[in-house]
N, C-alpha and C. Protein backbone atom coordinates (compact mmCIF):
# COMPACT_ATOMS: atom_id res chain seq x y z
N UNK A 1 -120.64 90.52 -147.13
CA UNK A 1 -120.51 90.59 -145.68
C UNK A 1 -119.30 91.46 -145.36
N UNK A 2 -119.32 92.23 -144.14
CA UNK A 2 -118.15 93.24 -144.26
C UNK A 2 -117.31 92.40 -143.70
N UNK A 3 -116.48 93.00 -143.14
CA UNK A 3 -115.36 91.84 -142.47
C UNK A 3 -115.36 91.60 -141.00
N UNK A 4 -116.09 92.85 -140.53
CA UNK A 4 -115.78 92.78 -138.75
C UNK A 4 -117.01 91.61 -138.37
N UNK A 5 -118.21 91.39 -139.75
CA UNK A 5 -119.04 90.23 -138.99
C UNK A 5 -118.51 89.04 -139.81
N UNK A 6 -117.24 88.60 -140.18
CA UNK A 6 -116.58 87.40 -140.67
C UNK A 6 -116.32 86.66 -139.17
N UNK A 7 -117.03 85.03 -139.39
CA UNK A 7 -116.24 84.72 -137.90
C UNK A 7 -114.63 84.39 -137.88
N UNK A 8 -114.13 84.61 -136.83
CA UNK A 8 -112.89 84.21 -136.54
C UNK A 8 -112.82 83.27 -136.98
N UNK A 9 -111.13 82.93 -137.78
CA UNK A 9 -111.01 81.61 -138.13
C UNK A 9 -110.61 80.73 -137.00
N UNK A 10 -110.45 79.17 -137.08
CA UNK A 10 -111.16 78.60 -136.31
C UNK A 10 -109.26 77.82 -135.80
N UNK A 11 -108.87 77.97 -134.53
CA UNK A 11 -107.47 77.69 -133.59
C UNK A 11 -107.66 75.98 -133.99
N UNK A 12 -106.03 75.98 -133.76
CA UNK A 12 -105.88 74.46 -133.41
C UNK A 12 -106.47 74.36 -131.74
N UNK A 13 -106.67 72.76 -131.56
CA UNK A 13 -106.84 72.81 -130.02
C UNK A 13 -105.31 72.95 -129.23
N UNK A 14 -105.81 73.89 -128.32
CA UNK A 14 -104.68 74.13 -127.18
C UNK A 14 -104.28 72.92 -126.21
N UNK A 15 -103.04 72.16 -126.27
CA UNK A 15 -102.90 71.39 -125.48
C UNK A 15 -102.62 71.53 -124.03
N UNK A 16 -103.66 70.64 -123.23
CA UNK A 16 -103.31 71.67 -121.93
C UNK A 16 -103.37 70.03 -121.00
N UNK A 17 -101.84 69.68 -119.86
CA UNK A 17 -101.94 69.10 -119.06
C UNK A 17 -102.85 68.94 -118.12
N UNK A 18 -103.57 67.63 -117.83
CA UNK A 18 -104.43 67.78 -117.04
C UNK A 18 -104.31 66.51 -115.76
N UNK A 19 -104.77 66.34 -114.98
CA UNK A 19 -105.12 65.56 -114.33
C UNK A 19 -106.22 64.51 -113.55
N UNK A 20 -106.83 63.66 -113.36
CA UNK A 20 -107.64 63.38 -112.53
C UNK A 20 -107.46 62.78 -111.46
N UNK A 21 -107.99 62.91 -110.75
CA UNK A 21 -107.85 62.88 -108.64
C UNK A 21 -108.33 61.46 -108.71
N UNK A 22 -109.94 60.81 -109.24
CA UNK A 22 -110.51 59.84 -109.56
C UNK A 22 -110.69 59.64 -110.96
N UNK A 23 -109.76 58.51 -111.25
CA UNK A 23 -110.29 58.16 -112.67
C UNK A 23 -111.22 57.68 -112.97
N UNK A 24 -111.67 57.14 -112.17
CA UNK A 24 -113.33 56.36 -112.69
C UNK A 24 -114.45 57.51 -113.13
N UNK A 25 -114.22 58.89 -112.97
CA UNK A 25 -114.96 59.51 -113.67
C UNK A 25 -114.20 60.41 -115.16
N UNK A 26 -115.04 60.49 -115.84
CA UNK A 26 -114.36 61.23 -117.17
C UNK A 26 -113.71 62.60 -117.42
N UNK A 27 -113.03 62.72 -118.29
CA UNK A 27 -112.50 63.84 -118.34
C UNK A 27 -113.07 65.25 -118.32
N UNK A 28 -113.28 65.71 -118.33
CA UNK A 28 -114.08 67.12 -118.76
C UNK A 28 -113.84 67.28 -120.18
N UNK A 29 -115.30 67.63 -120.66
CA UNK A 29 -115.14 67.70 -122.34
C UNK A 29 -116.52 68.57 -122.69
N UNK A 30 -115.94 69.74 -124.09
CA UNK A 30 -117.26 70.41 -124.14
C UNK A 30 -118.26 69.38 -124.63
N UNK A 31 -119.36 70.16 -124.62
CA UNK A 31 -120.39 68.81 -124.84
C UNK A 31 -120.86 69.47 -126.56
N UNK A 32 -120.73 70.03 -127.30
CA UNK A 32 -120.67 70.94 -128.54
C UNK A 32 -120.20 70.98 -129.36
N UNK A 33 -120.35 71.00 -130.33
CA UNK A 33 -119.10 71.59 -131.92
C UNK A 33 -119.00 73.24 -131.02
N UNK A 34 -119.92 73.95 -130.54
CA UNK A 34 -119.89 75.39 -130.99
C UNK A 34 -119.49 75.79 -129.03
N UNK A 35 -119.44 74.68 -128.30
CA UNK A 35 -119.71 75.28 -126.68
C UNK A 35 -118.20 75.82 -126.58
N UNK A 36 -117.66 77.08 -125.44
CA UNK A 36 -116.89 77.63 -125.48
C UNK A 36 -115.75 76.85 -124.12
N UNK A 37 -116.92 76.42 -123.49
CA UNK A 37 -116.62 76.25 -122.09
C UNK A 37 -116.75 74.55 -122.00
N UNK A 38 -115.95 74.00 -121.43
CA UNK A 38 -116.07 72.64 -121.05
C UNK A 38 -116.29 72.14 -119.56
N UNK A 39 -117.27 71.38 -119.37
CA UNK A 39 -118.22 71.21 -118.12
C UNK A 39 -116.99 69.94 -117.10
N UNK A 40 -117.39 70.76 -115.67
CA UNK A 40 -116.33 70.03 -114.34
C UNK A 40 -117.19 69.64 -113.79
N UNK A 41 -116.95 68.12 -113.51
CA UNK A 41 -118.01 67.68 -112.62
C UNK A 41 -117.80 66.89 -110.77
N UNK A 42 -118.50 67.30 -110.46
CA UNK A 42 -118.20 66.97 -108.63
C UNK A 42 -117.43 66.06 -108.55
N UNK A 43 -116.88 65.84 -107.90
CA UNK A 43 -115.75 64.12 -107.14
C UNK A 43 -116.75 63.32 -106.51
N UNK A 44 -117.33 64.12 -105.59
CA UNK A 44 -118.25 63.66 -104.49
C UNK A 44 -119.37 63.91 -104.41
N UNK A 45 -120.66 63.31 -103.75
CA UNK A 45 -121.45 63.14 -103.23
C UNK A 45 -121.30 64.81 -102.25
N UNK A 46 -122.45 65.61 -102.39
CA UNK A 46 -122.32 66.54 -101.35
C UNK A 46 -123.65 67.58 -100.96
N UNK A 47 -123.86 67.41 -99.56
CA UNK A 47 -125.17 68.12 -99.41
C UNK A 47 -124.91 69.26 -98.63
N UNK A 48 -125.89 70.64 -99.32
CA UNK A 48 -125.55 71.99 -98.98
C UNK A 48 -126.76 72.29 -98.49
N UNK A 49 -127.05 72.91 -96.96
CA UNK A 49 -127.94 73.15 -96.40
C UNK A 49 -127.97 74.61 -97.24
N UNK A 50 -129.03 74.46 -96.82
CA UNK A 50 -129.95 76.57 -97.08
C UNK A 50 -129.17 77.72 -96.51
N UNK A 51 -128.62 78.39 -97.32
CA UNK A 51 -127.56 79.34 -97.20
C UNK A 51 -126.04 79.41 -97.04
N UNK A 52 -125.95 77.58 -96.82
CA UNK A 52 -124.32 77.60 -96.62
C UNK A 52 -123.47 76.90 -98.35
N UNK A 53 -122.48 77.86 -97.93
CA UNK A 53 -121.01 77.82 -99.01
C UNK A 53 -120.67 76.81 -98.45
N UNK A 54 -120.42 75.97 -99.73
CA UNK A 54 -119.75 74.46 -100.00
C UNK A 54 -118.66 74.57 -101.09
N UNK A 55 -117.28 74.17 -100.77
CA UNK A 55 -116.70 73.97 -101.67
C UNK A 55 -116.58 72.52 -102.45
N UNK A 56 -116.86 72.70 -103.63
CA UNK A 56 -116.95 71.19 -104.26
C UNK A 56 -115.75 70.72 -105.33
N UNK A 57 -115.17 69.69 -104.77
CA UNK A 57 -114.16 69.42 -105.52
C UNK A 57 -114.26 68.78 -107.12
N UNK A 58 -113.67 69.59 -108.06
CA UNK A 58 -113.73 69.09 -108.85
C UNK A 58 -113.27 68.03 -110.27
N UNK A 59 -112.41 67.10 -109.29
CA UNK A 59 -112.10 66.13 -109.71
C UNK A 59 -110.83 66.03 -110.52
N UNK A 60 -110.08 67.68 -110.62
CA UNK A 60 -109.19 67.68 -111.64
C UNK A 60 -108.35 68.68 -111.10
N UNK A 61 -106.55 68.27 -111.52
CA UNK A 61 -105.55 69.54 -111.22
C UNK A 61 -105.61 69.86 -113.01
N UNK A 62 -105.56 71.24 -113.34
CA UNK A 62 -105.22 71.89 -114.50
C UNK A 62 -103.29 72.52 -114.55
N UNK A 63 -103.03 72.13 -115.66
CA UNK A 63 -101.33 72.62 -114.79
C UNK A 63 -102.17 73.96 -116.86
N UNK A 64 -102.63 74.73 -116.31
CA UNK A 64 -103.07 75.97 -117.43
C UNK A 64 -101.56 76.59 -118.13
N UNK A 65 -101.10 76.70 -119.24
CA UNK A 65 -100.55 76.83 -120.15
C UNK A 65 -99.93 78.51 -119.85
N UNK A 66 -98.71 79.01 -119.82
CA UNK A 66 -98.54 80.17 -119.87
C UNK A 66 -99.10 81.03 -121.13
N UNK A 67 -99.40 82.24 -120.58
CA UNK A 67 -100.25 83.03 -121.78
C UNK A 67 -101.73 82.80 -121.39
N UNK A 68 -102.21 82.02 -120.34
CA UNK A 68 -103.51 81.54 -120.31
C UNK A 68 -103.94 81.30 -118.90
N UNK A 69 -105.50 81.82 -118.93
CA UNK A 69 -106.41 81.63 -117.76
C UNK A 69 -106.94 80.17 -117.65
N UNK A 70 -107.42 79.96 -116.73
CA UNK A 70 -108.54 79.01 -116.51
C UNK A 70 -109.74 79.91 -115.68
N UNK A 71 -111.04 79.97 -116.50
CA UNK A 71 -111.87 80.97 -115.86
C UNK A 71 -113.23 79.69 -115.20
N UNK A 72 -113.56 79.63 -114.42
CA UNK A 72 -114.60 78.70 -113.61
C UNK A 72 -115.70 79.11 -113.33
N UNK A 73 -116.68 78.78 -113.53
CA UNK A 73 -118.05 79.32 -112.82
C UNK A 73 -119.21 78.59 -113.07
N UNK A 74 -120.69 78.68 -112.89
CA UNK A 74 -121.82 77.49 -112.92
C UNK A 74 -121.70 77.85 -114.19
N UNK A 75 -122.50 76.57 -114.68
CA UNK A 75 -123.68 76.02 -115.63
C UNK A 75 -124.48 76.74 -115.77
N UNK A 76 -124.78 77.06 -117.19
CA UNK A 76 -126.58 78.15 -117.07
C UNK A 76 -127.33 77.92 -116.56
N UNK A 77 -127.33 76.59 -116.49
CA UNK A 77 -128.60 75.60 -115.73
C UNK A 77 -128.32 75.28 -113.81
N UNK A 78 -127.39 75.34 -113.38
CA UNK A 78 -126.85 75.41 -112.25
C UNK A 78 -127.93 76.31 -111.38
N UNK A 79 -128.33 77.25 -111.36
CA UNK A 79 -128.86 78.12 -110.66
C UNK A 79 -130.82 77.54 -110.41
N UNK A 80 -130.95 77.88 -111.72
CA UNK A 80 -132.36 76.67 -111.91
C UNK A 80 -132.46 75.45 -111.53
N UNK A 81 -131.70 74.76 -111.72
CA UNK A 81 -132.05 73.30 -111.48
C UNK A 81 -131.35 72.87 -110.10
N UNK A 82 -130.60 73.75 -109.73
CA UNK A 82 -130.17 72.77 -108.28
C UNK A 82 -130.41 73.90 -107.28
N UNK A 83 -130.39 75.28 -107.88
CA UNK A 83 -130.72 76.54 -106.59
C UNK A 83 -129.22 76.61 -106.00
N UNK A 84 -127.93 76.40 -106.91
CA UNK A 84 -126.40 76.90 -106.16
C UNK A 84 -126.16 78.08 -107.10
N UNK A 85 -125.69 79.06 -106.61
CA UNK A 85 -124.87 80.35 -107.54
C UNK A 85 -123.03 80.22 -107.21
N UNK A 86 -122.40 80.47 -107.91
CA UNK A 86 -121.23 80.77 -107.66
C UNK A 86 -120.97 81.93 -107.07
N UNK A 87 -120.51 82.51 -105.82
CA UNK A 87 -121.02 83.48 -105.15
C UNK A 87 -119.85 84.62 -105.88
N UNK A 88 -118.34 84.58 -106.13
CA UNK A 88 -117.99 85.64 -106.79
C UNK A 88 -118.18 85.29 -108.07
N UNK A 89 -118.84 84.47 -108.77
CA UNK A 89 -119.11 84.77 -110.27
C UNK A 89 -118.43 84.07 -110.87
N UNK A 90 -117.33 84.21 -110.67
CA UNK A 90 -116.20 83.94 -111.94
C UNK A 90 -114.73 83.25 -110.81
N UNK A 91 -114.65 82.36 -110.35
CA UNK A 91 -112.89 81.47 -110.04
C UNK A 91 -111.97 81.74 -111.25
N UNK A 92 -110.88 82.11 -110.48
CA UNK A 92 -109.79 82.52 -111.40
C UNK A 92 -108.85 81.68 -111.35
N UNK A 93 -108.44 80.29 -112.23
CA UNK A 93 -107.09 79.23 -112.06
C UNK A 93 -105.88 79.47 -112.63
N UNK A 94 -105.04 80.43 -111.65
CA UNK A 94 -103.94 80.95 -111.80
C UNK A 94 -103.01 79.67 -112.72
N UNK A 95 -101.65 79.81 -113.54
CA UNK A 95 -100.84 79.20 -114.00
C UNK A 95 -100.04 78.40 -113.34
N UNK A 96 -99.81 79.03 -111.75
CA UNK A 96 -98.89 78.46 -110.78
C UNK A 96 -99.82 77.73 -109.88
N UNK A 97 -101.37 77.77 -110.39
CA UNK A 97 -101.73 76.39 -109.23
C UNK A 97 -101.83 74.90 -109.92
N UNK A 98 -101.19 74.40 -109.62
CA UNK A 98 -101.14 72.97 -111.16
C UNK A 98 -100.72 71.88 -109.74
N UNK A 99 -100.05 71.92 -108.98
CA UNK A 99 -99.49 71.25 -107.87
C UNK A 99 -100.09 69.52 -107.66
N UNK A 100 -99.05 69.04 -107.21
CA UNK A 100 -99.91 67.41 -107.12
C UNK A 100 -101.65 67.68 -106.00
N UNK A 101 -101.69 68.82 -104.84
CA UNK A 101 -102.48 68.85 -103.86
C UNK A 101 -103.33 69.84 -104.46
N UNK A 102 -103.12 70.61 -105.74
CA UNK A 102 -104.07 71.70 -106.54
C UNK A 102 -105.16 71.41 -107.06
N UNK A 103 -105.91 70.32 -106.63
CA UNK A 103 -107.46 70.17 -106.93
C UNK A 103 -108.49 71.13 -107.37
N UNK A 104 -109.26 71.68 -108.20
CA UNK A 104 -110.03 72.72 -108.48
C UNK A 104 -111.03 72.13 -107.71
N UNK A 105 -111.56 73.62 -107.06
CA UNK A 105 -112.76 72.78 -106.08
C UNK A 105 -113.66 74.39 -106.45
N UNK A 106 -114.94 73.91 -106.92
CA UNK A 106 -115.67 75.30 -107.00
C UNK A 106 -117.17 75.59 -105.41
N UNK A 107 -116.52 76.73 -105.21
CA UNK A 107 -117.55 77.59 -104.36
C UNK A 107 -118.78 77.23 -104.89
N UNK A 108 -120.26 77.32 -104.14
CA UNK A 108 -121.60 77.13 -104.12
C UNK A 108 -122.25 77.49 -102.68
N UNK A 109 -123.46 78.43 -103.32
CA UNK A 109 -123.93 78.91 -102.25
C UNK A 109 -125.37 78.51 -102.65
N UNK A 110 -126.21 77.80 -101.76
CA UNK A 110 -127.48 77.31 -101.66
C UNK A 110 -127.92 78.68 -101.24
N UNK A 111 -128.63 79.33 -102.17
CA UNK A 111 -129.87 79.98 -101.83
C UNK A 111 -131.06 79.73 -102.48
N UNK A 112 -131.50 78.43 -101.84
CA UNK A 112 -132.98 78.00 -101.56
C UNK A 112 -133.20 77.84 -99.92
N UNK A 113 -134.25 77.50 -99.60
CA UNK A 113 -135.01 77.49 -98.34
C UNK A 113 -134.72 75.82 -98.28
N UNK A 114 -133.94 74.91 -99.04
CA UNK A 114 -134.04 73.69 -98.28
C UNK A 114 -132.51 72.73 -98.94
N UNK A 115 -132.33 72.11 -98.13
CA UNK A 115 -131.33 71.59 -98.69
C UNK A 115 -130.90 70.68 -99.84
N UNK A 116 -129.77 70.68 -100.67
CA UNK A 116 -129.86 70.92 -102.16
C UNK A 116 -128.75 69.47 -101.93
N UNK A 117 -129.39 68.07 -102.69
CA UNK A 117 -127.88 67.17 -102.70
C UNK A 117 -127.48 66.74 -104.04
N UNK A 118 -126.33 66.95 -103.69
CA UNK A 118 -125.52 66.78 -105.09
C UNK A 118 -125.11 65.78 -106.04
N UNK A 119 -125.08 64.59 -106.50
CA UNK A 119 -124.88 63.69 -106.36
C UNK A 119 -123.42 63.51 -107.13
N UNK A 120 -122.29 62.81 -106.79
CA UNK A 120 -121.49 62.39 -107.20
C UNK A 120 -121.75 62.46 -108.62
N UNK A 121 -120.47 63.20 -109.57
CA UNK A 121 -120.32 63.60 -111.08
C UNK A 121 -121.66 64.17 -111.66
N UNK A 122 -122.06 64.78 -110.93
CA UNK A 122 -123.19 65.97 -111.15
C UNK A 122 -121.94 66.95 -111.48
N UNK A 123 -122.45 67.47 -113.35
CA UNK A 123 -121.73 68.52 -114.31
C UNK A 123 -122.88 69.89 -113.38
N UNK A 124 -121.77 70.79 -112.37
CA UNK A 124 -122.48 72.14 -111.93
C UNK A 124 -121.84 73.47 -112.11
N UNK A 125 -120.12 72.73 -113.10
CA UNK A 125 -119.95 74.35 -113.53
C UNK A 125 -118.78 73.78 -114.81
N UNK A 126 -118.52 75.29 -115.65
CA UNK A 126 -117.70 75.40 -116.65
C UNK A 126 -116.37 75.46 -116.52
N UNK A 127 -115.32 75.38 -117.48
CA UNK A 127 -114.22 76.09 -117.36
C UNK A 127 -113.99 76.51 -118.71
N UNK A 128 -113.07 77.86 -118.62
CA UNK A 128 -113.25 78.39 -120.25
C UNK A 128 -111.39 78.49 -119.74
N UNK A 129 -111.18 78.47 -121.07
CA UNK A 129 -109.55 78.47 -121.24
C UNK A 129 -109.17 79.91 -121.73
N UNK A 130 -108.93 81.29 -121.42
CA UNK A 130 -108.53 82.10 -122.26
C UNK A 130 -107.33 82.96 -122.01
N UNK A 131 -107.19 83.54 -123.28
CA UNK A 131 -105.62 84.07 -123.02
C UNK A 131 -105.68 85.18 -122.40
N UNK A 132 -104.59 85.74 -121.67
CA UNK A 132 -104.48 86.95 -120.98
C UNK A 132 -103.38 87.62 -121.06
N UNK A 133 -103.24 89.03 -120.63
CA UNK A 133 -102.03 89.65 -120.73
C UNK A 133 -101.56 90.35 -119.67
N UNK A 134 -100.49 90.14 -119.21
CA UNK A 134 -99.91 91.13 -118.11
C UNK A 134 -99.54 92.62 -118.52
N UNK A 135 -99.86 93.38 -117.56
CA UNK A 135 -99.90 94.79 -117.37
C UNK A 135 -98.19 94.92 -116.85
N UNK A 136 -97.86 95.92 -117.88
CA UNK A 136 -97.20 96.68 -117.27
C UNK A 136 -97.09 98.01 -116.74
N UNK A 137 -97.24 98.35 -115.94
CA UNK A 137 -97.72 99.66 -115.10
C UNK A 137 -96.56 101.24 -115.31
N UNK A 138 -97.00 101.77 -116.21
CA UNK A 138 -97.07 103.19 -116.17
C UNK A 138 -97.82 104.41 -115.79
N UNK A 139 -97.08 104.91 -114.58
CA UNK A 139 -97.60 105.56 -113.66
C UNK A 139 -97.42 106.76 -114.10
N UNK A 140 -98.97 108.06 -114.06
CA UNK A 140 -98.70 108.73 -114.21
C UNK A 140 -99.93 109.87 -113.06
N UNK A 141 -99.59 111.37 -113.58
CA UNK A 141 -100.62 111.80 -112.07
C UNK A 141 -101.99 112.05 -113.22
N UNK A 142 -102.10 111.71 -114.10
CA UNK A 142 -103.56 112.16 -114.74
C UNK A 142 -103.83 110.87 -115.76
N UNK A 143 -104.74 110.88 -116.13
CA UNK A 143 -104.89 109.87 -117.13
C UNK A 143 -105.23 110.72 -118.45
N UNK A 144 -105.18 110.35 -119.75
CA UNK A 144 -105.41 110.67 -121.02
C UNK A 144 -107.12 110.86 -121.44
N UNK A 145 -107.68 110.40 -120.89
CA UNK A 145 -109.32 110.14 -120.96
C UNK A 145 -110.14 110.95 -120.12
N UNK A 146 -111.22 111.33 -120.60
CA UNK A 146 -111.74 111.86 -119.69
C UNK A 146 -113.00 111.09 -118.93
N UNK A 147 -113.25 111.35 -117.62
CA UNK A 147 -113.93 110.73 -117.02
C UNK A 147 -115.70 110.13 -117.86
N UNK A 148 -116.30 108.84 -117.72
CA UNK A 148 -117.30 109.45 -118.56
C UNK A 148 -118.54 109.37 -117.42
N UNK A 149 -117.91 109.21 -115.86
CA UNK A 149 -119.44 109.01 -114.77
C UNK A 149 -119.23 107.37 -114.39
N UNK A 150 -120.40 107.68 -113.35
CA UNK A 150 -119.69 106.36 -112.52
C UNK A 150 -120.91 105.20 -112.86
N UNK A 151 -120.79 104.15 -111.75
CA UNK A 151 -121.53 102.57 -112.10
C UNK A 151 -123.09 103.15 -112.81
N UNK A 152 -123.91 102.61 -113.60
CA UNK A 152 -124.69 102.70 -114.54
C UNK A 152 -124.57 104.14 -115.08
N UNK A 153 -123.82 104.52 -115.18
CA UNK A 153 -123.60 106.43 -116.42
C UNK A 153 -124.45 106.09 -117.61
N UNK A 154 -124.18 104.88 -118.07
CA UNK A 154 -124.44 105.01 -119.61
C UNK A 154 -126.12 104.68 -120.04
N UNK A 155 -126.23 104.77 -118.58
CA UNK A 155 -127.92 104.36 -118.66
C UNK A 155 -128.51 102.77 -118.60
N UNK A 156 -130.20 102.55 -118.97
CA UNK A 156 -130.63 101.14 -118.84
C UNK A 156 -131.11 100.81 -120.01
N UNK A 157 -131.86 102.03 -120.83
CA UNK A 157 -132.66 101.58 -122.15
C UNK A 157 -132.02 101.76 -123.20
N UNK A 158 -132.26 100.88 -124.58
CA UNK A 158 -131.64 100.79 -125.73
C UNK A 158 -131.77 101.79 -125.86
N UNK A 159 -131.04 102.98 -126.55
CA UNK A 159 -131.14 104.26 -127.33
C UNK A 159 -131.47 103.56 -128.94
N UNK A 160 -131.70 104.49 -129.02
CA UNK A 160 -132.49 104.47 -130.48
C UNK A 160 -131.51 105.09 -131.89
N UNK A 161 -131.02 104.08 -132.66
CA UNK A 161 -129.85 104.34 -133.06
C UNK A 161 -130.43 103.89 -134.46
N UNK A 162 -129.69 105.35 -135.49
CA UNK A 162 -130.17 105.25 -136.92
C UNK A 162 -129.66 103.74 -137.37
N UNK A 163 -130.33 103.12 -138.37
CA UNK A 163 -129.97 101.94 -138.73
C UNK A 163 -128.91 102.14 -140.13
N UNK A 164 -127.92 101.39 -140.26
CA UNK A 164 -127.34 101.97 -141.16
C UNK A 164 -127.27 100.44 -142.34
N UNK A 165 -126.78 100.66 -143.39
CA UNK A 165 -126.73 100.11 -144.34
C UNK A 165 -125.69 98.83 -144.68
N UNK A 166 -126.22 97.60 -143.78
CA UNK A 166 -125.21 96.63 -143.89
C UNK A 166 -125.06 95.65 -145.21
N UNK A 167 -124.09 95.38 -145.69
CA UNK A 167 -123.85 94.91 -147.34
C UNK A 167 -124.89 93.31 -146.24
N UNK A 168 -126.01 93.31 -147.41
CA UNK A 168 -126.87 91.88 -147.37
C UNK A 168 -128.11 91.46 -145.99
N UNK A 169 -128.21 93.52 -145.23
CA UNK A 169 -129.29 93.46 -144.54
C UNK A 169 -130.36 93.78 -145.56
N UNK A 170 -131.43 93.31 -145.03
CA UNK A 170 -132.75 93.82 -145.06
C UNK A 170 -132.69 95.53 -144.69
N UNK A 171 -133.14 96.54 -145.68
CA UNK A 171 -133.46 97.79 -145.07
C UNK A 171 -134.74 97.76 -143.78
């Protein structure tokens, strides 16, 4: 096997302060040996008419670890089974929101034609823990790269790419 398909060896767990708003419901925990993301589940009881954004609280302050994100967004199954999308995709849980009143509460937008109810500790989205890095900004009047074209440049269909000789593929 070459080395770039060796998996990563495998982190201690990251200890990360947490909180709950209501204890009578459980912590957030992946549900997996292999899941990346560990599932947040509602506080409340909550019904979202047809087309309207609901923010849903999710039961927990994160005080997130310097060096590190908290990234938020649905369930694979979220979209299918209840008809909510997370409307920008991806909640970003900054380091400095940890606060006693810093509740994570995730966005949901009902787009179905009827109204969608939620029920109290209904699991409707993830949180992934990852590290990040701050930019430091060097300004200059050109960049080093050259342009390569703008939103879809690189095209839609697989190109067709010689197969090459991996130690323990099948030719």
């Amino acid at each position: 096997m070459t080395e770039d398909l060796r998996p990563a060896p495998v982190s201690e767990p990251l200890t990360v302060h947490i909180r709950r708003v209501d204890r009578s419901l459980p912590l957030p925990r992946y549900e997996s040996a292999g899941a990346v993301g560990f599932d947040l589940a509602s506080r409340v009881a909550a019904d979202i008419a047809p087309g309207e954004l609901a923010r849903i609280p999710a039961n927990v302050v994160v005080e997130v670890p310097l060096g590190y994100a908290l990234l938020v967004t649905s369930r694979s199954s979220t979209p299918a089974r209840w008809g909510l999308l997370v409307p920008h995709g991806i909640g970003v849980i900054d380091q400095d929101y940890c606060g006693p009143d810093d509740e994570i509460h995730i966005q949901f937008l009902n787009f179905r034609s009827k109204p969608v109810h939620v029920p109290r500790g209904t699991r409707l989205a993830q949180g992934l823990i990852v590290g990040i890095a701050r930019a430091r900004w060097l300004e200059s009047d050109r960049t080093a790269r050259p342009s390569r074209g703008g939103y879809g440049s690189t095209g839609v269909a697989v190109s067709e790419a010689p197969v090459e000789d991996v130690e323990g593929a099948a030719p």
